[in-house]
PDB file of N, CA and C in Angstrom:
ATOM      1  N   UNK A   1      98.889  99.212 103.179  1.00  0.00           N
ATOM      2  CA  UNK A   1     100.225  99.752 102.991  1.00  0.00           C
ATOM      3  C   UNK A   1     100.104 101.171 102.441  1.00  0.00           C
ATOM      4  N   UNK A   2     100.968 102.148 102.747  1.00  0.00           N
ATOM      5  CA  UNK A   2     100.785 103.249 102.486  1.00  0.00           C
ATOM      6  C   UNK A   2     101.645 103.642 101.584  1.00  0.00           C
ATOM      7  N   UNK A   3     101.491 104.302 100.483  1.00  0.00           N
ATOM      8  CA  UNK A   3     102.222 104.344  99.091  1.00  0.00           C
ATOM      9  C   UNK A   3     102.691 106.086  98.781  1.00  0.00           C
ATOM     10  N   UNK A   4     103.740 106.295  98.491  1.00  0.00           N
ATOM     11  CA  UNK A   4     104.181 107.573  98.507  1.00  0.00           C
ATOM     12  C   UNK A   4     105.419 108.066  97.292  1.00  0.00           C
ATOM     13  N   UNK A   5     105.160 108.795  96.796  1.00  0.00           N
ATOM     14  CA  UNK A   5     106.161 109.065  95.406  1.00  0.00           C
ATOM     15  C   UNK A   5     107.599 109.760  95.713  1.00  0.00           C
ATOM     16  N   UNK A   6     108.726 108.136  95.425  1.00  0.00           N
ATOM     17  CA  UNK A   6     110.196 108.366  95.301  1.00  0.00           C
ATOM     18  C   UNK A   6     110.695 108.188  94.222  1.00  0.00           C
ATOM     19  N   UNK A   7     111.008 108.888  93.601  1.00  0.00           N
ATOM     20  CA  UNK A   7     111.369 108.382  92.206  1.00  0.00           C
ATOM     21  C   UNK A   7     110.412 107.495  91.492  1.00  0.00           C
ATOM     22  N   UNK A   8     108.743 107.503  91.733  1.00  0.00           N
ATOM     23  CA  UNK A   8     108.461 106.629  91.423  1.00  0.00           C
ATOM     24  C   UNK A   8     107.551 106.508  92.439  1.00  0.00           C
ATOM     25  N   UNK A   9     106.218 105.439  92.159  1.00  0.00           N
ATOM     26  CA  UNK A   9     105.127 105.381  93.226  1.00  0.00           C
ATOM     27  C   UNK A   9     105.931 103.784  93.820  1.00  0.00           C
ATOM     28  N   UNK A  10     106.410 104.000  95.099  1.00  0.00           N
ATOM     29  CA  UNK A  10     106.639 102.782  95.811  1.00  0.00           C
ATOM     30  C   UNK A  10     106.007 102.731  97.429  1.00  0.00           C
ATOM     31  N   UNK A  11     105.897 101.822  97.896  1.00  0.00           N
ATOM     32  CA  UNK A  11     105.421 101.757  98.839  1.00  0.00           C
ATOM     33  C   UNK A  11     106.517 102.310  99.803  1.00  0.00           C
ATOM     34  N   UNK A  12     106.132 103.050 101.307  1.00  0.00           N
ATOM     35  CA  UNK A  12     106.669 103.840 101.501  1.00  0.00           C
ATOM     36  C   UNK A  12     107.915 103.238 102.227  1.00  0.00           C
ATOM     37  N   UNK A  13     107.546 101.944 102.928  1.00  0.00           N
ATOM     38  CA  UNK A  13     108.730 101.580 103.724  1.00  0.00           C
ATOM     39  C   UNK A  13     109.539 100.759 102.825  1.00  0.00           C
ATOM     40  N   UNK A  14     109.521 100.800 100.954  1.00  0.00           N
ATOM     41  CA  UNK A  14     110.456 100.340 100.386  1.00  0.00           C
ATOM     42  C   UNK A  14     111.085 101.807  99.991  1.00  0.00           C
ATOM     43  N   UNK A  15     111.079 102.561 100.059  1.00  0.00           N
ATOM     44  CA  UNK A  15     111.695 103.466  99.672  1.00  0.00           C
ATOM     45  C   UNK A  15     113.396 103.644  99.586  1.00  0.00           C
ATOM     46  N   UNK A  16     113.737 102.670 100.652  1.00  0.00           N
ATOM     47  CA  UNK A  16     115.485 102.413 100.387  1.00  0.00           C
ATOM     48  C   UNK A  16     115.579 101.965  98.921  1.00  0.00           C
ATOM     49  N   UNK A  17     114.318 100.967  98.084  1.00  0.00           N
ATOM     50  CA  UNK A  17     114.990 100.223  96.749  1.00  0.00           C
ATOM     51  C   UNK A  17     115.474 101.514  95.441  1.00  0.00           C
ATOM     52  N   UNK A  18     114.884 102.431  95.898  1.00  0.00           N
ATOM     53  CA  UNK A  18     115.260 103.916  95.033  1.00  0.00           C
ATOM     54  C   UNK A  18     116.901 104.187  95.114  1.00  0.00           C
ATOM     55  N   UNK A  19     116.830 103.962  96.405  1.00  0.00           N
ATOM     56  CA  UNK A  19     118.776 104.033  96.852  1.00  0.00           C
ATOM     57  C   UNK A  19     119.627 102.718  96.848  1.00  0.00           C
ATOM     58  N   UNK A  20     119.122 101.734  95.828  1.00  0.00           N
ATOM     59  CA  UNK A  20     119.866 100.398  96.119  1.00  0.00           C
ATOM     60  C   UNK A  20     121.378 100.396  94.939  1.00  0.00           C
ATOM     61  N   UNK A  21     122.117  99.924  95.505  1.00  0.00           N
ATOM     62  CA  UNK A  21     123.246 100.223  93.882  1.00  0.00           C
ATOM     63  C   UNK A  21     122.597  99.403  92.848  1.00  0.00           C
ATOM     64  N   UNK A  22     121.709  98.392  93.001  1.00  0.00           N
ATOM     65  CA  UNK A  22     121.417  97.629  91.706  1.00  0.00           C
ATOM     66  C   UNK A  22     120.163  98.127  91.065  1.00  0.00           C
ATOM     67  N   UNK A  23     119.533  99.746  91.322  1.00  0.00           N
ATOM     68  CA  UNK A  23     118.599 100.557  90.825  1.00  0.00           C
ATOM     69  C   UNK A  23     118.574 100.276  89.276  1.00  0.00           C
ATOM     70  N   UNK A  24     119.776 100.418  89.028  1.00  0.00           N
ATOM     71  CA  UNK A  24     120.136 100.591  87.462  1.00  0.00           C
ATOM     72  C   UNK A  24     120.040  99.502  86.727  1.00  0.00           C
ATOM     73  N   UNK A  25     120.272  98.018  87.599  1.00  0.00           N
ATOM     74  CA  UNK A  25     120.658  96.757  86.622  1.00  0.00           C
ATOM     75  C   UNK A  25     119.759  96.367  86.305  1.00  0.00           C
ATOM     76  N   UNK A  26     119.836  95.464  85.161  1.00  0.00           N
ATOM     77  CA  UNK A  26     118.686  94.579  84.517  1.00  0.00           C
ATOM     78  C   UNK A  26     118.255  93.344  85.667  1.00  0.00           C
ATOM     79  N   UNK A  27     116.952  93.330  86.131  1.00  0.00           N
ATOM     80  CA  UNK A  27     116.895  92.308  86.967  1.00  0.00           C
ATOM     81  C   UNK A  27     117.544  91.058  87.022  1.00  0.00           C
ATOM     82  N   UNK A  28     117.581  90.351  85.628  1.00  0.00           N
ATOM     83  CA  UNK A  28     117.482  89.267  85.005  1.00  0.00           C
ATOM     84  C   UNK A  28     119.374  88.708  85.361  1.00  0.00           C
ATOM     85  N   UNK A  29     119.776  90.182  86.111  1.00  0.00           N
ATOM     86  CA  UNK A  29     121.521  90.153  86.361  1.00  0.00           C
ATOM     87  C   UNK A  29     121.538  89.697  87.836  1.00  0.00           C
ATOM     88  N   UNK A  30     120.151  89.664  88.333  1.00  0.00           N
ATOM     89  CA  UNK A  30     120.011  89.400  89.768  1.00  0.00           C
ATOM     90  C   UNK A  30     119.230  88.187  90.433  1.00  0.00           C
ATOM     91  N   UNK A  31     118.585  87.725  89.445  1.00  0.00           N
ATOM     92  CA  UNK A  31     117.814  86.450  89.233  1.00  0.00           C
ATOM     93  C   UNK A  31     118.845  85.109  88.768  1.00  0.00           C
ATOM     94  N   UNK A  32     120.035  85.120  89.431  1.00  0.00           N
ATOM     95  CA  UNK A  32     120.510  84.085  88.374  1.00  0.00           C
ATOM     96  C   UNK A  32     121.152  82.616  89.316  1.00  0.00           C
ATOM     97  N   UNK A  33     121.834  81.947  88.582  1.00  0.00           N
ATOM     98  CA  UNK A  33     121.985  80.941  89.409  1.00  0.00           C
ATOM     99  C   UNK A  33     123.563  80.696  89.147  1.00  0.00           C
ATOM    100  N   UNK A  34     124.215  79.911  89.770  1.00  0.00           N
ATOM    101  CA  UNK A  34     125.736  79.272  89.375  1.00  0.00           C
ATOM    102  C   UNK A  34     126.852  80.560  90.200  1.00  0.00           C
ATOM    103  N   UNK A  35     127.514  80.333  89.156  1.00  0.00           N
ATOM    104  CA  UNK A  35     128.937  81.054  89.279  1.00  0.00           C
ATOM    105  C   UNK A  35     128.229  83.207  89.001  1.00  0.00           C
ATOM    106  N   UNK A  36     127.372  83.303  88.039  1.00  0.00           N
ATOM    107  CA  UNK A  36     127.008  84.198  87.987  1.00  0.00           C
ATOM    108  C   UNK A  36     125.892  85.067  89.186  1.00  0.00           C
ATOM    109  N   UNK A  37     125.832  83.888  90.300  1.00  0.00           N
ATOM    110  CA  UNK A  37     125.243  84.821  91.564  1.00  0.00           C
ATOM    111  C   UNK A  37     126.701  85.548  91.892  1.00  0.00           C
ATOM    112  N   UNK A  38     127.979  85.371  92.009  1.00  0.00           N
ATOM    113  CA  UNK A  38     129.298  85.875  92.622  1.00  0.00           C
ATOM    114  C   UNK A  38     128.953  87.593  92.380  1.00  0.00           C
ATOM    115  N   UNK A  39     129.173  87.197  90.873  1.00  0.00           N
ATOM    116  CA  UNK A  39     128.666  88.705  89.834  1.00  0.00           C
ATOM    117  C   UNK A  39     127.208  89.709  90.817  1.00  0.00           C
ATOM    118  N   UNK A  40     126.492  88.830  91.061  1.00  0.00           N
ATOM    119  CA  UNK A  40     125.557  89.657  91.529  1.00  0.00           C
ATOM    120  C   UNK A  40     125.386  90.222  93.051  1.00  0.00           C
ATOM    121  N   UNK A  41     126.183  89.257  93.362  1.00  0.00           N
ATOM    122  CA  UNK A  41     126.362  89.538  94.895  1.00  0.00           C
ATOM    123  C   UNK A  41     127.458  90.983  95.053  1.00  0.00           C
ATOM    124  N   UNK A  42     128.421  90.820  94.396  1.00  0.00           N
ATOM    125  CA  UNK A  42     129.064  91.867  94.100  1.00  0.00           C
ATOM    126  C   UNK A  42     128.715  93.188  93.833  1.00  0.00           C
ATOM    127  N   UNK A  43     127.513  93.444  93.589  1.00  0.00           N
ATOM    128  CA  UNK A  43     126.694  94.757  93.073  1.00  0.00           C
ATOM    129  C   UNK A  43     126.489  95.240  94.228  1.00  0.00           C
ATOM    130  N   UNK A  44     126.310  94.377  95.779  1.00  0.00           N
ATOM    131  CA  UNK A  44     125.923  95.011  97.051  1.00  0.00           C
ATOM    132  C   UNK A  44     126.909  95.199  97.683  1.00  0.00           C
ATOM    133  N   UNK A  45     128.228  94.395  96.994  1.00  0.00           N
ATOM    134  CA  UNK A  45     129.168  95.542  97.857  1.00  0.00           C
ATOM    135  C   UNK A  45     129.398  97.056  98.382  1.00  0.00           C
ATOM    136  N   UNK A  46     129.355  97.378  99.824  1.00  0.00           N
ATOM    137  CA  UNK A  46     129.161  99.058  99.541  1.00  0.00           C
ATOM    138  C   UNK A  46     128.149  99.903  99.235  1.00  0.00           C
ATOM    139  N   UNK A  47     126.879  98.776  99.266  1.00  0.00           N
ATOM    140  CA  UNK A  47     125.898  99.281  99.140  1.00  0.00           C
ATOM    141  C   UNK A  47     124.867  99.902 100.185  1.00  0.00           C
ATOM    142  N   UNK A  48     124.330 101.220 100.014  1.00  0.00           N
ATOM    143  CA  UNK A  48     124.330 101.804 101.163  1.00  0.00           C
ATOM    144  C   UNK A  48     122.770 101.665 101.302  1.00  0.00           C
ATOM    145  N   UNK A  49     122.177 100.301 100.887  1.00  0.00           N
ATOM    146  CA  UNK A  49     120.894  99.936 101.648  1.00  0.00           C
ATOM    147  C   UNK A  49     120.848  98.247 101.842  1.00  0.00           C
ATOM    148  N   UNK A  50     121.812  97.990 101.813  1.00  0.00           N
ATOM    149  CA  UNK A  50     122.219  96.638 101.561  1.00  0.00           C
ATOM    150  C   UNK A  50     121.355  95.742 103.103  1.00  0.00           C
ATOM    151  N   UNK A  51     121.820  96.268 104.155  1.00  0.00           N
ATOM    152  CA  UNK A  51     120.401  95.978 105.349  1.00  0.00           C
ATOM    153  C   UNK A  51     118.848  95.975 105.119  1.00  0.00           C
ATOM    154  N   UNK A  52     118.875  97.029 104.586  1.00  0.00           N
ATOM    155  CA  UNK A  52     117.257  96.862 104.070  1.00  0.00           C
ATOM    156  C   UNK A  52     116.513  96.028 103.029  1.00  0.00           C
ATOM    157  N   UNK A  53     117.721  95.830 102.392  1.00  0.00           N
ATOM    158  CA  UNK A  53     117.801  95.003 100.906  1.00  0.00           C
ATOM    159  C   UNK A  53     117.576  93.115 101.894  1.00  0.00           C
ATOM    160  N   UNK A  54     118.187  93.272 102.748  1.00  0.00           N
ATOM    161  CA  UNK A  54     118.600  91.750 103.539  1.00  0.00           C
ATOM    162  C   UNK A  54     117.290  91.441 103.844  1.00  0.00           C
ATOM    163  N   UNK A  55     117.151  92.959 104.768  1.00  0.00           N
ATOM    164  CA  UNK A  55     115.911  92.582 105.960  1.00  0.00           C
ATOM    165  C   UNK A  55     113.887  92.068 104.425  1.00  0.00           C
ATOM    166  N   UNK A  56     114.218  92.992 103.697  1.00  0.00           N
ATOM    167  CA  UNK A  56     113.194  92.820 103.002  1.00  0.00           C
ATOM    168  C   UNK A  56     113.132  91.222 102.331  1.00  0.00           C
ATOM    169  N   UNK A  57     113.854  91.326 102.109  1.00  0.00           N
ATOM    170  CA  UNK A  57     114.286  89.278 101.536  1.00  0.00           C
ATOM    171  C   UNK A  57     114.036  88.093 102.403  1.00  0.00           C
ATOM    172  N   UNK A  58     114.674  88.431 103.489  1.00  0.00           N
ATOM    173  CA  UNK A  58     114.239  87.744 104.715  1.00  0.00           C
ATOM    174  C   UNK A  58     112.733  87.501 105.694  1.00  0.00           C
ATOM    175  N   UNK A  59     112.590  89.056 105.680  1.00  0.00           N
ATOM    176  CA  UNK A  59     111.145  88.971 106.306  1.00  0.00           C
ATOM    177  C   UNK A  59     109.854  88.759 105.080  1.00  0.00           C
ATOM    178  N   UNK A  60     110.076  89.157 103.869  1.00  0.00           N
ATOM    179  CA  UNK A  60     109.342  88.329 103.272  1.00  0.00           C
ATOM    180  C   UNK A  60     109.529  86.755 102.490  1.00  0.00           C
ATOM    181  N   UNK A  61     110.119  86.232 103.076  1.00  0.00           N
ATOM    182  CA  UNK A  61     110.670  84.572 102.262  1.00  0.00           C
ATOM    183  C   UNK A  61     110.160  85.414 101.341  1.00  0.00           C
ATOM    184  N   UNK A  62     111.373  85.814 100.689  1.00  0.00           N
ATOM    185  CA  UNK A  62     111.657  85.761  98.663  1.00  0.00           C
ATOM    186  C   UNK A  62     112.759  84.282  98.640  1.00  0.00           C
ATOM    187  N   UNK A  63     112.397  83.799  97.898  1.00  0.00           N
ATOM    188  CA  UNK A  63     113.174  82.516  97.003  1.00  0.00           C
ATOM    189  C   UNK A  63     114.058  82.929  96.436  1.00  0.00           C
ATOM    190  N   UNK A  64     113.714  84.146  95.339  1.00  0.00           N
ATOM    191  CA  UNK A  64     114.957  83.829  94.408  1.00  0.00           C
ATOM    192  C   UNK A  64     115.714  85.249  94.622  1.00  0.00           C
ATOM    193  N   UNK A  65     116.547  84.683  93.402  1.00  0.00           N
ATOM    194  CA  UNK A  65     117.504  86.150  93.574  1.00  0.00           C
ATOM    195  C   UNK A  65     119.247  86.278  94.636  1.00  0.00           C
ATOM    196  N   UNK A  66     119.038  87.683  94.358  1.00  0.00           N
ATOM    197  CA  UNK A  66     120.416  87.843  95.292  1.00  0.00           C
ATOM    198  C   UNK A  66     120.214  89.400  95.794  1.00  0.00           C
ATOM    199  N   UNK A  67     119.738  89.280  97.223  1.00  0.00           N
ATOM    200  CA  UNK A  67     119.116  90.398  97.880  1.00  0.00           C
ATOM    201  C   UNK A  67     120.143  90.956  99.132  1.00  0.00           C
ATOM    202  N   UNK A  68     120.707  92.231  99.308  1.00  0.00           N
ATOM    203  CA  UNK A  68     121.047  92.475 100.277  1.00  0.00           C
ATOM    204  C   UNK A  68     122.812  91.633 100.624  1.00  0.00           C
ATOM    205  N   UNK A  69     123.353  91.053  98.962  1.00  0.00           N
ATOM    206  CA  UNK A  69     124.156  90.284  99.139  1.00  0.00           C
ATOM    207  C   UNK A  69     124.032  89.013  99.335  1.00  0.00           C
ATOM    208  N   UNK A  70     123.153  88.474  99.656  1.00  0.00           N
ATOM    209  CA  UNK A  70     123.025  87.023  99.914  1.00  0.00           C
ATOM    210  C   UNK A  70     121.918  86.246  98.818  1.00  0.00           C
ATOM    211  N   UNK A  71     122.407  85.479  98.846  1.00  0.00           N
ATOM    212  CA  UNK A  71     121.343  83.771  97.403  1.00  0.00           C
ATOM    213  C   UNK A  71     120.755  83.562  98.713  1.00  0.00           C
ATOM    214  N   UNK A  72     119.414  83.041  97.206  1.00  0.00           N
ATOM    215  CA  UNK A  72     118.792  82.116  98.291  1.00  0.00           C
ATOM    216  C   UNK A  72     119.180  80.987  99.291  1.00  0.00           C
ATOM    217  N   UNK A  73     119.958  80.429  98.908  1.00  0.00           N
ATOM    218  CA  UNK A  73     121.005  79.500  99.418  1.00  0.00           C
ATOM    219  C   UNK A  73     121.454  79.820 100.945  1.00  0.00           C
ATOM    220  N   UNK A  74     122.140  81.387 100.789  1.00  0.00           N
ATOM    221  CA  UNK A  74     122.315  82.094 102.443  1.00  0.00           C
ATOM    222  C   UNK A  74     121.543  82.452 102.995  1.00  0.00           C
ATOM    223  N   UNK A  75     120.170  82.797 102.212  1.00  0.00           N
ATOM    224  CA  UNK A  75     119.268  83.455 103.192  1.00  0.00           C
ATOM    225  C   UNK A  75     118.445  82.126 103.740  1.00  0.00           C
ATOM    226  N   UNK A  76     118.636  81.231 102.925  1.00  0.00           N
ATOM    227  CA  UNK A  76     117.399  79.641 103.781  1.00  0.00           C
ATOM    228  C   UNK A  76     118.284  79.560 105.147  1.00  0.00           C
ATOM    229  N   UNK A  77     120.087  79.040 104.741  1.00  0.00           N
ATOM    230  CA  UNK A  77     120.718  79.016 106.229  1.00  0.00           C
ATOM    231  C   UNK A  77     120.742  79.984 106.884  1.00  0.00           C
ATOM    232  N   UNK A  78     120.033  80.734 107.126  1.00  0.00           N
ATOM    233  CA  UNK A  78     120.183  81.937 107.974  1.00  0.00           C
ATOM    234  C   UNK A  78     118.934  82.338 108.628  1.00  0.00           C
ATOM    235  N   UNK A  79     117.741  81.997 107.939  1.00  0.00           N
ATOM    236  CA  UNK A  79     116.186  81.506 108.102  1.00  0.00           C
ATOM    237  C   UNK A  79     116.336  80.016 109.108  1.00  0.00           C
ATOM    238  N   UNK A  80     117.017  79.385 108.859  1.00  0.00           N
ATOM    239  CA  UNK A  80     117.194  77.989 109.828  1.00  0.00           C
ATOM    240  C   UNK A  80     117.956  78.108 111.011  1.00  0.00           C
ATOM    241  N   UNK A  81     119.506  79.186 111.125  1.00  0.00           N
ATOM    242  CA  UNK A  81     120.254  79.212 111.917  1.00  0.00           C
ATOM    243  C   UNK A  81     119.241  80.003 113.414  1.00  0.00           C
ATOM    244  N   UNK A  82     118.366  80.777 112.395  1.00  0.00           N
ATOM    245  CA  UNK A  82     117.376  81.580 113.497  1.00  0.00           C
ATOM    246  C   UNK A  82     116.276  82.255 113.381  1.00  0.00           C
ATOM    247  N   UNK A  83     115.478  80.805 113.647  1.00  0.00           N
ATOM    248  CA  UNK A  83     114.138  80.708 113.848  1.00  0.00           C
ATOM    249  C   UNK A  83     113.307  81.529 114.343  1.00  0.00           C
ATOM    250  N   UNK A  84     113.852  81.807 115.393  1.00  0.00           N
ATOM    251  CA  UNK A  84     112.726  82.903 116.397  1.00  0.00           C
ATOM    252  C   UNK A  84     112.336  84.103 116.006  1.00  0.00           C
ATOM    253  N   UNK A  85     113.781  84.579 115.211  1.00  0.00           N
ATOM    254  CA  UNK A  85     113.747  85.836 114.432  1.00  0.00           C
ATOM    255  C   UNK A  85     112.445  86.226 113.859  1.00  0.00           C
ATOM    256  N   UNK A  86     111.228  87.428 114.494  1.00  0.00           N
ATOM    257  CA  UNK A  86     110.746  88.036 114.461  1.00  0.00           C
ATOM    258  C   UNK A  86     110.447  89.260 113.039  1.00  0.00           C
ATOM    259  N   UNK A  87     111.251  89.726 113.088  1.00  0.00           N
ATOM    260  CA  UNK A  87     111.261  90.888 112.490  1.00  0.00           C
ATOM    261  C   UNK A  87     113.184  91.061 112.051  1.00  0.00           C
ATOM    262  N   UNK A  88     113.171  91.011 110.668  1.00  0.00           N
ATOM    263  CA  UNK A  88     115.066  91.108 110.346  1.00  0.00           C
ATOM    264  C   UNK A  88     115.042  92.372 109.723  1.00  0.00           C
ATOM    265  N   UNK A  89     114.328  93.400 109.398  1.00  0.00           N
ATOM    266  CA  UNK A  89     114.141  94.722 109.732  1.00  0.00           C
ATOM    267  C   UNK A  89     114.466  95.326 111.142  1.00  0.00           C
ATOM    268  N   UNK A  90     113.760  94.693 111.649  1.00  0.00           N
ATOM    269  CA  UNK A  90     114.255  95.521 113.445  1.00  0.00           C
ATOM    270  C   UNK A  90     115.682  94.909 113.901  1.00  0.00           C
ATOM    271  N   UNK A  91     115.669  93.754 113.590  1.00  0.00           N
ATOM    272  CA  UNK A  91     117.271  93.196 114.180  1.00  0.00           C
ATOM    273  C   UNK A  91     117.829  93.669 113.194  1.00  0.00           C
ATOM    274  N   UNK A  92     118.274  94.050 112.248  1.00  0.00           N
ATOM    275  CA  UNK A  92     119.719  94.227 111.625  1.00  0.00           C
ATOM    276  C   UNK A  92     119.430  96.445 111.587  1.00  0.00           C
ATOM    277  N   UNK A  93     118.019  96.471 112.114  1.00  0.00           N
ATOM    278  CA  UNK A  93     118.286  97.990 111.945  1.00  0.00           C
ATOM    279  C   UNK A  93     119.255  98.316 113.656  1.00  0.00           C
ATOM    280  N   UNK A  94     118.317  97.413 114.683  1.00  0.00           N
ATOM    281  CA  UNK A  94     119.277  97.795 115.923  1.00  0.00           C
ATOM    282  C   UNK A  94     120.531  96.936 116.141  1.00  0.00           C
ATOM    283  N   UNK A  95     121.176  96.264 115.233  1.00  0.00           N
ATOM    284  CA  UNK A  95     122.897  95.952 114.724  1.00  0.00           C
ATOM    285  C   UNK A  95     122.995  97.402 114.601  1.00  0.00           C
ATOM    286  N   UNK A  96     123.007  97.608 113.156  1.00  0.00           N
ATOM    287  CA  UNK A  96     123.557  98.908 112.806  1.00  0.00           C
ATOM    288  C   UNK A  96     123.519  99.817 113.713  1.00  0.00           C
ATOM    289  N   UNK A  97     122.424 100.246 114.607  1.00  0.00           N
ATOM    290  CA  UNK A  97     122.561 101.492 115.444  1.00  0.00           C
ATOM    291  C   UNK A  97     123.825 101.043 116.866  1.00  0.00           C
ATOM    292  N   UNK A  98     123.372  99.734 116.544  1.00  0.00           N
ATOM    293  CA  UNK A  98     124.903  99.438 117.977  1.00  0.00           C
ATOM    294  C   UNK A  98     126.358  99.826 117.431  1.00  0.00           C
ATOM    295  N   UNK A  99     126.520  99.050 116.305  1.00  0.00           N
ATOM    296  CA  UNK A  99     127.732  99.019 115.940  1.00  0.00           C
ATOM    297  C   UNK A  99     127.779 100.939 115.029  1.00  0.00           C
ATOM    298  N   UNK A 100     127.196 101.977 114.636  1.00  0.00           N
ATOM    299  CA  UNK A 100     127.239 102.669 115.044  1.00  0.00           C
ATOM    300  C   UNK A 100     127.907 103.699 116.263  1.00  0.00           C
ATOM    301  N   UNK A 101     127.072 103.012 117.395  1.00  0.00           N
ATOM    302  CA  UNK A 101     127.407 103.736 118.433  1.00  0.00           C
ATOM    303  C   UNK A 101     128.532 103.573 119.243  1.00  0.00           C
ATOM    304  N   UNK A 102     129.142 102.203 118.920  1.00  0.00           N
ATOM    305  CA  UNK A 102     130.388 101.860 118.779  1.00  0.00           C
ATOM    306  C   UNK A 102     131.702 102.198 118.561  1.00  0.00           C
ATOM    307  N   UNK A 103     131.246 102.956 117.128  1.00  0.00           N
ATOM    308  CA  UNK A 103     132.274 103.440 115.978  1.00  0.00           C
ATOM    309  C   UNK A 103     132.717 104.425 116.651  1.00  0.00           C
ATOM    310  N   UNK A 104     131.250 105.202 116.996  1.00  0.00           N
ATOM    311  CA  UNK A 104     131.313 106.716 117.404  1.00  0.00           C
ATOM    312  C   UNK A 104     131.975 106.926 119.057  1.00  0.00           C
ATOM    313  N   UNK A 105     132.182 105.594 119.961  1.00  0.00           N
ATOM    314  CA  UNK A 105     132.737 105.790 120.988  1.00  0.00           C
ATOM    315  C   UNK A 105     134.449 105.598 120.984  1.00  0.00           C
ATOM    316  N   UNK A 106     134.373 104.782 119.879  1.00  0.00           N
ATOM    317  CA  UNK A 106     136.067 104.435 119.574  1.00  0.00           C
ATOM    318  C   UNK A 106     136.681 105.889 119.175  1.00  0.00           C
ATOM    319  N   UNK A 107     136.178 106.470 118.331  1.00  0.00           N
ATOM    320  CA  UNK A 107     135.888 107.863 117.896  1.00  0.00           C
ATOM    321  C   UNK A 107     136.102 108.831 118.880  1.00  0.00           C
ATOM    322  N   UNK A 108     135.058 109.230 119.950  1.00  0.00           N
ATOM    323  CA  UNK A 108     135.872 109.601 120.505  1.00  0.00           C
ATOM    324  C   UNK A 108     136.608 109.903 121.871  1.00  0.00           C
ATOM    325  N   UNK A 109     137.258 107.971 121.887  1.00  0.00           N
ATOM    326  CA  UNK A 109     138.214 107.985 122.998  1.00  0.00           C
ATOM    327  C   UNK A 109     139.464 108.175 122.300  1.00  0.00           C
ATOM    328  N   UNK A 110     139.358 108.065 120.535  1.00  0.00           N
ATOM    329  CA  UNK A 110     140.617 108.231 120.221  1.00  0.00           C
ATOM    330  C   UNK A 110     141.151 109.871 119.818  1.00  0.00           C
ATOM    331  N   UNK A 111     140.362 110.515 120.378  1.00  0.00           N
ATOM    332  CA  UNK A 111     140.219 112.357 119.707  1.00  0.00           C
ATOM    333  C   UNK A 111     140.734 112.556 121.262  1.00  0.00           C
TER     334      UNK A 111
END
């Protein structure tokens, strides 16, 4: 793995966790269980790495936590709903570039 300095020595293809909204929080706010995952899930609202946050959770089975918006809980059914799934880095990066290109055609047929 190739390691490169963002704020910090991180490996290079984590470099979105520098830009995550929960940079700032105490982990221990993200590790949790019950009614207080709601709280934590809430931190990725609007969060502008929240895909990368998913895809990293997913493609490495992490257990715990609340990554990218989702408990472990959503990410097992979602690990089961689809199996074949390869790489959830490459699928949710080419979502975004569709729905993207989408935006940008609605855009401008409506100009």
């Amino acid at each position: 793995m190739v390691w490169g300095r963002v704020g910090g020595w991180v490996r290079v293809n984590d470099r979105w966790m520098v830009s995550g909204s929960c940079r700032t929080t105490h982990a221990d706010d993200l590790f949790v269980e019950g009614a207080a995952q709601s709280r934590a899930k809430a931190l990725c609202t609007g969060c502008p790495v929240r895909a990368e946050c998913l895809a990293h959770a997913l493609d490495g089975r992490i257990e715990h936590g609340v990554w990218g918006g989702m408990t472990e809980r959503d990410r097992r059914a979602l690990l089961k709903r689809r199996p074949l799934v390869r790489s959830w880095a490459r699928l949710l990066d080419a979502a975004r570039r569709e729905h993207e290109a989408g935006a940008l055609s609605v855009k401008r047929a409506s100009a």
